[in-house]
N, C-alpha and C. Protein backbone atom coordinates (compact mmCIF):
# COMPACT_ATOMS: atom_id res chain seq x y z
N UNK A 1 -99.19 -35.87 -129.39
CA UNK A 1 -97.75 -35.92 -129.25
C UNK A 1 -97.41 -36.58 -127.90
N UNK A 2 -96.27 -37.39 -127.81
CA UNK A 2 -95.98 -38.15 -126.53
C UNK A 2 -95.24 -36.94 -125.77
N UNK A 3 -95.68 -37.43 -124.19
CA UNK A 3 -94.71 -36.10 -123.65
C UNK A 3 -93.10 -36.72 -123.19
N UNK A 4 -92.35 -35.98 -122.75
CA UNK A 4 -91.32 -36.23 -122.98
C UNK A 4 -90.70 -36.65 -121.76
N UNK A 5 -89.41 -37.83 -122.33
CA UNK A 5 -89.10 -38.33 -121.02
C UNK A 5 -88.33 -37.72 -120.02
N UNK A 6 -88.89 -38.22 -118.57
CA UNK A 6 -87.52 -37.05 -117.62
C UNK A 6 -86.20 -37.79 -118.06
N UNK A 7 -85.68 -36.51 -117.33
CA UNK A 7 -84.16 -36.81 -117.76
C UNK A 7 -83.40 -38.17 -117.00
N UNK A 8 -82.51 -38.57 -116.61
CA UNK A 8 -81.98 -39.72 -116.49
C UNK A 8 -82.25 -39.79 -114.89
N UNK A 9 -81.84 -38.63 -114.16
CA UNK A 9 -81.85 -38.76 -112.66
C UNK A 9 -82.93 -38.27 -112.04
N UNK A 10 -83.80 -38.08 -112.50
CA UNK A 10 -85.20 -37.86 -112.33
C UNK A 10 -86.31 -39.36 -112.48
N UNK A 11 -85.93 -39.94 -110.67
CA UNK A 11 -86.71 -41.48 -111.19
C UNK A 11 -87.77 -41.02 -109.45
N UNK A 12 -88.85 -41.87 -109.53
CA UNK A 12 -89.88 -41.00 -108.13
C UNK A 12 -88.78 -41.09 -106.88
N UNK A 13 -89.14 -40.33 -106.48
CA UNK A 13 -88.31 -40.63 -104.73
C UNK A 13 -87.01 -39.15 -105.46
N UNK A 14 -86.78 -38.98 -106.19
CA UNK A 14 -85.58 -37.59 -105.73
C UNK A 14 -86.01 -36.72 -105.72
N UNK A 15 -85.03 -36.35 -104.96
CA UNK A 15 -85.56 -34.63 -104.77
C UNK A 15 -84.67 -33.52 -105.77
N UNK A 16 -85.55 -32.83 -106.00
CA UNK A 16 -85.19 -31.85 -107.34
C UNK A 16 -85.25 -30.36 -106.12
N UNK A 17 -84.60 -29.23 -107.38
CA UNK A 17 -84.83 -27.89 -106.86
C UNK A 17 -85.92 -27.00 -107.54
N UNK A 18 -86.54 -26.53 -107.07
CA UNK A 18 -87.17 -25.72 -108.66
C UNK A 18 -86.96 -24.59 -108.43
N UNK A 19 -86.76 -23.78 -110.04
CA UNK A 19 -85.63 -22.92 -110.58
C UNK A 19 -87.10 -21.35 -110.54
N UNK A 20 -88.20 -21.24 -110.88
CA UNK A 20 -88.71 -20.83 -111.06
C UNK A 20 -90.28 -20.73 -109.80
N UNK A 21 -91.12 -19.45 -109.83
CA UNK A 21 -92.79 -19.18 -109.47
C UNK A 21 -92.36 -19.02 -107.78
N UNK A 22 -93.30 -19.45 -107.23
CA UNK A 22 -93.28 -18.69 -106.09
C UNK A 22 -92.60 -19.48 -104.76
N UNK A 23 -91.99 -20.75 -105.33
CA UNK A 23 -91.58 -21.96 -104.59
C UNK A 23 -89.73 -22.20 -105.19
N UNK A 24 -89.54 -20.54 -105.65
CA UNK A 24 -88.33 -20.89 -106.59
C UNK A 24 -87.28 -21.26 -105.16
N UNK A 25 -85.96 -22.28 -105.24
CA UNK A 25 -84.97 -22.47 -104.33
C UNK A 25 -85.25 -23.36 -103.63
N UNK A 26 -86.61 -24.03 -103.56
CA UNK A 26 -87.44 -25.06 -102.41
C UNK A 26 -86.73 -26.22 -103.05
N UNK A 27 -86.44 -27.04 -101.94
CA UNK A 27 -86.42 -28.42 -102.19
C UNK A 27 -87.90 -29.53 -102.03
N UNK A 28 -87.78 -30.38 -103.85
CA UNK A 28 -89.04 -31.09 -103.73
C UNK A 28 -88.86 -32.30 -103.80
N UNK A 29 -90.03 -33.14 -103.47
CA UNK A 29 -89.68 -34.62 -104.04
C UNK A 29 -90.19 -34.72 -104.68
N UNK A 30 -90.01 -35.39 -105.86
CA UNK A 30 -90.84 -35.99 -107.10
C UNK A 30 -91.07 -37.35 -107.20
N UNK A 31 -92.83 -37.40 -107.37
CA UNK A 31 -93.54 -38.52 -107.48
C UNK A 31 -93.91 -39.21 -108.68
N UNK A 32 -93.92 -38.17 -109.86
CA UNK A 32 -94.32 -39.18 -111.16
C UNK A 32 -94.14 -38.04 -112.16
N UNK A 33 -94.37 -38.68 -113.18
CA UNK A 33 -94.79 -37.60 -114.51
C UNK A 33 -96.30 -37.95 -115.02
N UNK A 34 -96.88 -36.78 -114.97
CA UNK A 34 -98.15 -36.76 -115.66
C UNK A 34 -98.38 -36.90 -117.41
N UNK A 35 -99.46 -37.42 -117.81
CA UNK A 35 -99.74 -37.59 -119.36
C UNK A 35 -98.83 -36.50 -119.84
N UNK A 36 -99.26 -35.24 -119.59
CA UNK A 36 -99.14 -33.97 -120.10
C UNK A 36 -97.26 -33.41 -120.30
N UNK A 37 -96.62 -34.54 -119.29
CA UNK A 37 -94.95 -34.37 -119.75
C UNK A 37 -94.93 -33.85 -118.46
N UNK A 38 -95.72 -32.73 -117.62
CA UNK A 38 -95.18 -32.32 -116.57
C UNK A 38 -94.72 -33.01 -115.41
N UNK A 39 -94.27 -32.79 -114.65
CA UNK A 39 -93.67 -33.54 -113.46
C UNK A 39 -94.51 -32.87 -112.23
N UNK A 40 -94.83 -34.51 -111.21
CA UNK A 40 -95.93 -34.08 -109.89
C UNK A 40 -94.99 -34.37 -108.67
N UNK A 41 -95.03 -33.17 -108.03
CA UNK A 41 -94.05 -32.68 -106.86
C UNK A 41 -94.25 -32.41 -105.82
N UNK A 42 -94.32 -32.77 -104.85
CA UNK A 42 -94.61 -31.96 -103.35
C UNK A 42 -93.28 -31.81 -102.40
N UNK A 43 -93.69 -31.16 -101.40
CA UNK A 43 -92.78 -30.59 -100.77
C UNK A 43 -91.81 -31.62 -99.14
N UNK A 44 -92.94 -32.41 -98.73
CA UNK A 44 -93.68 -32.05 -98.53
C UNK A 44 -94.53 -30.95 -97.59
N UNK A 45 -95.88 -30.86 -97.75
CA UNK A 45 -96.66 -29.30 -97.41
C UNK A 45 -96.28 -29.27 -96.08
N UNK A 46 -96.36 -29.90 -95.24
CA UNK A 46 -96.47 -30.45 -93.86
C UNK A 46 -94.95 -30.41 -93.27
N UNK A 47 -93.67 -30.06 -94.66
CA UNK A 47 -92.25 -29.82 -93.62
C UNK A 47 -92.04 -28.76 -94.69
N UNK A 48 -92.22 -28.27 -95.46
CA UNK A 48 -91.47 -26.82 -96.57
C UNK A 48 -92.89 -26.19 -97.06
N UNK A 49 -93.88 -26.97 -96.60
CA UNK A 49 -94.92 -25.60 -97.24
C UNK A 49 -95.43 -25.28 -98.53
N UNK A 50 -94.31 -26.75 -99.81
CA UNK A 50 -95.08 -26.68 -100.99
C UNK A 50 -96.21 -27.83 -101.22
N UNK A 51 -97.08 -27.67 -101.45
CA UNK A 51 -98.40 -28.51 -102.18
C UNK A 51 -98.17 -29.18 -102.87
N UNK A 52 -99.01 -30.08 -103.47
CA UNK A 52 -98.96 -31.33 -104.70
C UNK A 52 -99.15 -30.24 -105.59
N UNK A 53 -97.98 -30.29 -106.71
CA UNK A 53 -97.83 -29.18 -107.73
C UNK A 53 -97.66 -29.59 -108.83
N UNK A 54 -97.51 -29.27 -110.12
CA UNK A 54 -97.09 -29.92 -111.19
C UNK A 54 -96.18 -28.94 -112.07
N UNK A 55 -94.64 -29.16 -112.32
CA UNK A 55 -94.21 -28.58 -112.82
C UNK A 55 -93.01 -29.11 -114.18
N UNK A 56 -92.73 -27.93 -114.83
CA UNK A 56 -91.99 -29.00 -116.30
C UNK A 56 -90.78 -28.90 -115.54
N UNK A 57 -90.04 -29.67 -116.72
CA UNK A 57 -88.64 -30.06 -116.02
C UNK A 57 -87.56 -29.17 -116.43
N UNK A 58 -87.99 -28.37 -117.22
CA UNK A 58 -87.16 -27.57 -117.30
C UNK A 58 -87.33 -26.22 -116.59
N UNK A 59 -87.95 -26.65 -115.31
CA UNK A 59 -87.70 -25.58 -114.34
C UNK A 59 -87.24 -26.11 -113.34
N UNK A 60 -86.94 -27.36 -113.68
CA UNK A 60 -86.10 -27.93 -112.35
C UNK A 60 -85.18 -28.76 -112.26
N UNK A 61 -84.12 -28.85 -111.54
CA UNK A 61 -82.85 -28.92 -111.42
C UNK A 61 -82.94 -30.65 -110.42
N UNK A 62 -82.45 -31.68 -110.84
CA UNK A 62 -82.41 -32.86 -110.07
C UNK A 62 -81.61 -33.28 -109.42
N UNK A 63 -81.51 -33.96 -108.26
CA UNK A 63 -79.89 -33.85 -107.33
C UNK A 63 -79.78 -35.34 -107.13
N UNK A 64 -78.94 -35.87 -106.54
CA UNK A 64 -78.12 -37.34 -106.52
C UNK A 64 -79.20 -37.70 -105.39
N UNK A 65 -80.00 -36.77 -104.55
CA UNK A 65 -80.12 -37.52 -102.90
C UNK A 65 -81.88 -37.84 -103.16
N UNK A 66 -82.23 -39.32 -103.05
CA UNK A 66 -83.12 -40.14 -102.72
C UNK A 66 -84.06 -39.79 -101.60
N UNK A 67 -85.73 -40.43 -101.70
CA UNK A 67 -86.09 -40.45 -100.57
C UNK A 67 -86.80 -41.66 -101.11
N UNK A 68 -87.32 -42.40 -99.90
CA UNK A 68 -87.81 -43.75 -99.90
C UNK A 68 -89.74 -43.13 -99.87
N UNK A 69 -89.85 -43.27 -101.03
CA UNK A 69 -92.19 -43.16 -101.11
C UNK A 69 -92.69 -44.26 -100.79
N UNK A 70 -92.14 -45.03 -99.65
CA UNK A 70 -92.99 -46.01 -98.64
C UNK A 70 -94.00 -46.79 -99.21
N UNK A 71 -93.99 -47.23 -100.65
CA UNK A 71 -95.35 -47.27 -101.19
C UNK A 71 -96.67 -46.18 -101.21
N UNK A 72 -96.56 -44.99 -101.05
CA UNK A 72 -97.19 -44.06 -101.51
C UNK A 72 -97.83 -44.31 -102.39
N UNK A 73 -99.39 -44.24 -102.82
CA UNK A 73 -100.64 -44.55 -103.97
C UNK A 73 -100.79 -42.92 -104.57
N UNK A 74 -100.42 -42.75 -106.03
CA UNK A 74 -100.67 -41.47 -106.15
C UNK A 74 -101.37 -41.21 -107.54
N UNK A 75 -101.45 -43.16 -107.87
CA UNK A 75 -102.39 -43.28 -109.42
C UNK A 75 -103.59 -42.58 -109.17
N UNK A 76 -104.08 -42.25 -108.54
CA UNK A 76 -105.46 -41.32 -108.88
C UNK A 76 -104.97 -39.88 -108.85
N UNK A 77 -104.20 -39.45 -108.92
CA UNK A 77 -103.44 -38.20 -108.81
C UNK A 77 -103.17 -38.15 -110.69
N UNK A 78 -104.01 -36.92 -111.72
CA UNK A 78 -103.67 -36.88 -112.88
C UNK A 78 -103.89 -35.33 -113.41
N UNK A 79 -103.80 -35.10 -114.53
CA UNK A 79 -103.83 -33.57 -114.99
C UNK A 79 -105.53 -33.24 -114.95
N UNK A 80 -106.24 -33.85 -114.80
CA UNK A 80 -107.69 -33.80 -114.53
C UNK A 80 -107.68 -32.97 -113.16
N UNK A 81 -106.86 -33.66 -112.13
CA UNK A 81 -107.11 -33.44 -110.84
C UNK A 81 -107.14 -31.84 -110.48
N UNK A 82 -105.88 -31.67 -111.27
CA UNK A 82 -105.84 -29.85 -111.11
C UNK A 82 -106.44 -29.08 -112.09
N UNK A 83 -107.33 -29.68 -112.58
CA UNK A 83 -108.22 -28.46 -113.79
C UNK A 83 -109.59 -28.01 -113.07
């Protein structure tokens, strides 16, 4: 089954909220969508303390405000990585 597309304002570089787990209220940025439909998110670790995470989208909420991923390489980053 194909996974499913993010929603319209969910393109890499915004930052989302997530609604849910132990990072619920954090602001993230989102970098891609994985095979699996989920969405790959960090915080990042180094200013809010969340990790390269992977979460669905329907635990998270997407907002109007941009960040620039500088060319960031994150193709070797896949659902393999976290198993």
């Amino acid at each position: 089954c194909e996974a499913p597309k993010p929603k319209k304002n969910i393109v890499p570089g915004s930052i989302l909220i997530l609604l849910t787990g132990r990072f619920r209220g954090s602001r993230v940025v989102f970098l891609k969508q994985l095979e699996s439909g989920l969405l790959l998110v960090t915080g990042p670790y180094g200013v809010n303390g969340v990790p390269l995470k992977r979460v669905p989208q329907t635990h998270c909420i997407g907002t109007s405000t941009k960040v620039e991923l500088g060319g960031a390489d994150f193709g070797s980053i896949n659902d393999a990585y976290f198993s």
